[in-house]
Protein backbone atom coordinates (compact mmCIF):
# COMPACT_ATOMS: atom_id res chain seq x y z
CA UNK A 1 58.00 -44.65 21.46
CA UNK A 2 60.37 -46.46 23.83
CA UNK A 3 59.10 -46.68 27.88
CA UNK A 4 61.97 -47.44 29.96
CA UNK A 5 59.70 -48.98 32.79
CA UNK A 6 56.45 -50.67 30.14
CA UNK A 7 55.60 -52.86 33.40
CA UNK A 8 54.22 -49.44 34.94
CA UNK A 9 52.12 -48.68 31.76
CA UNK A 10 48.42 -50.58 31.46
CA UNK A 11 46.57 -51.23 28.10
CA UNK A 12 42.83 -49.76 27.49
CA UNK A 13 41.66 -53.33 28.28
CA UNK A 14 42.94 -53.97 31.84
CA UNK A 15 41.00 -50.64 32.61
CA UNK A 16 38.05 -51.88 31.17
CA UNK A 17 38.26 -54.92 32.42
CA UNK A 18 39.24 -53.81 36.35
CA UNK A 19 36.92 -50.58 36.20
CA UNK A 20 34.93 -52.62 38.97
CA UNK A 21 37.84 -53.02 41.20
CA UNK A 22 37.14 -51.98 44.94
CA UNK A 23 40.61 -51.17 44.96
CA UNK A 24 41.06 -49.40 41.83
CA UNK A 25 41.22 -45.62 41.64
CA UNK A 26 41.39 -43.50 38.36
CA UNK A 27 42.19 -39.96 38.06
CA UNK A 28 42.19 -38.29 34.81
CA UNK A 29 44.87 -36.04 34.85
CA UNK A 30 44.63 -34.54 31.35
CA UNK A 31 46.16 -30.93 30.56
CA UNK A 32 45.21 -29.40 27.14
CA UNK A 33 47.71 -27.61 25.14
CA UNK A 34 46.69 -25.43 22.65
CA UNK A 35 48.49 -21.98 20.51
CA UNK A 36 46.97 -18.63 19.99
CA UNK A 37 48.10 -15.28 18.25
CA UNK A 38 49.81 -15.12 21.92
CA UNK A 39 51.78 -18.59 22.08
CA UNK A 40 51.34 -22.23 23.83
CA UNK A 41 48.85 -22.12 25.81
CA UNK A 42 47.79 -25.09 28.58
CA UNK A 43 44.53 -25.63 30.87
CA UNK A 44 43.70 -28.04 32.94
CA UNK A 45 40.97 -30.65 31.59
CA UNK A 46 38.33 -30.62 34.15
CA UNK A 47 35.80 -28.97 32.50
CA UNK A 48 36.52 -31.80 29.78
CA UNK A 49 36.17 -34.21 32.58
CA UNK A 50 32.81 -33.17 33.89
CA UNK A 51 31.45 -33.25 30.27
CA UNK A 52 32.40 -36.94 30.39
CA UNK A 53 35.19 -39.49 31.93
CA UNK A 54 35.75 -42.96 32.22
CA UNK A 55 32.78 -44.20 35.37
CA UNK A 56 33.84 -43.85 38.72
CA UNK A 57 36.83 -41.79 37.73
CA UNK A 58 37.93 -38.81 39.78
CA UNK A 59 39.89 -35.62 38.47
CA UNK A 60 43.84 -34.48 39.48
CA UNK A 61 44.83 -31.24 38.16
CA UNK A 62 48.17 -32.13 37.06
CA UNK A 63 49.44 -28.33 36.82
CA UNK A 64 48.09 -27.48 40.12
CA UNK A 65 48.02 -31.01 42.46
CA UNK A 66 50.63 -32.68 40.77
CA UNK A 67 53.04 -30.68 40.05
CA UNK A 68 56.02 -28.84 42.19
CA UNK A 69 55.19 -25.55 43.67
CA UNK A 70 58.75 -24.90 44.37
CA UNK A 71 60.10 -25.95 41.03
CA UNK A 72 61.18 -23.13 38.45
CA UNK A 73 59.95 -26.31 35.34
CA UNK A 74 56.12 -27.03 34.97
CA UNK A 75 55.30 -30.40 35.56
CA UNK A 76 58.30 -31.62 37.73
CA UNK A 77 56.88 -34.40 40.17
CA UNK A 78 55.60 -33.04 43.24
CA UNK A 79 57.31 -33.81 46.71
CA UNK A 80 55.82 -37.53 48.12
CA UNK A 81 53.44 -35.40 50.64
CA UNK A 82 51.81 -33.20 48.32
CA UNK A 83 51.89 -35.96 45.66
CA UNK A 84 50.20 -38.35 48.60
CA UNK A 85 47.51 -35.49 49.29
CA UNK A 86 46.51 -35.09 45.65
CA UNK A 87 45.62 -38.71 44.90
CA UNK A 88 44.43 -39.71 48.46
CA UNK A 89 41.41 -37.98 47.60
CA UNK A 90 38.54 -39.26 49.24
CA UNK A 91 39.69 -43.18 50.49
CA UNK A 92 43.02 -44.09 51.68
CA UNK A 93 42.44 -47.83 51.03
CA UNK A 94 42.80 -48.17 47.18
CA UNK A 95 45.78 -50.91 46.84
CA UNK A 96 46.33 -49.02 42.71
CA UNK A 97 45.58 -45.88 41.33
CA UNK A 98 45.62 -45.04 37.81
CA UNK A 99 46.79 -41.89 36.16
CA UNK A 100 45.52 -41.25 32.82
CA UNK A 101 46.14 -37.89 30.50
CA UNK A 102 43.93 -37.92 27.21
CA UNK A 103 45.94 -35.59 25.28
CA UNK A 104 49.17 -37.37 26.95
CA UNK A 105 50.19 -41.02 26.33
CA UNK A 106 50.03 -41.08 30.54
CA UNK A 107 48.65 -43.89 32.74
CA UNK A 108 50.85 -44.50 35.51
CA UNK A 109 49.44 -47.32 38.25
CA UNK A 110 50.89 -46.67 41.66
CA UNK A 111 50.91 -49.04 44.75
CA UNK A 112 50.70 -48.22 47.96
């Protein structure tokens, strides 16, 4: 797979190795997609998240917080207030916060 923008894209080891970072926020934003005799189906992966996640991590429900409300599409990025309110979740002070999708390819740092 090509990434237009690979600077904005971290490897497993980074994490690891800045999963004690003061300033360092991760929110697993996973949706799982799944068919049944009625079609695609897709849920949001907390429940997988509170049966384990990365330390420290917190959960974004990427169908519900980060997505637009207004937007006919699923999943089309979320205007910069309610994005801002989703992943400002309990500090304001992290300098990078990582997005992360298990079933996705997704980890997306973002500075302040």
């Amino acid at each position: 797979m090509t990434c237009i923008n690979p600077q904005y894209l971290v490897e497993t080891a980074w994490l690891e190795a800045h999963l004690n970072d003061p300033a360092l926020r991760i929110l697993d934003c996973t949706v799982l997609f799944s068919t049944d005799p009625h079609g695609f189906q897709v849920a949001n992966g907390r429940e997988a998240w509170t049966q384990g996640h990365i330390p420290g991590s917190g959960f974004a429900d990427l169908m519900q917080d980060l997505s637009d409300h207004n937007s006919p599409l699923p999943f089309m990025m979320p205007p910069a207030t309610q994005f801002a309110d989703a992943v400002v979740l309990e500090n304001n002070n992290w300098s990078l916060t990582q997005l992360l999708a298990e079933e996705l390819p997704l980890s997306l740092p973002l500075h302040e």
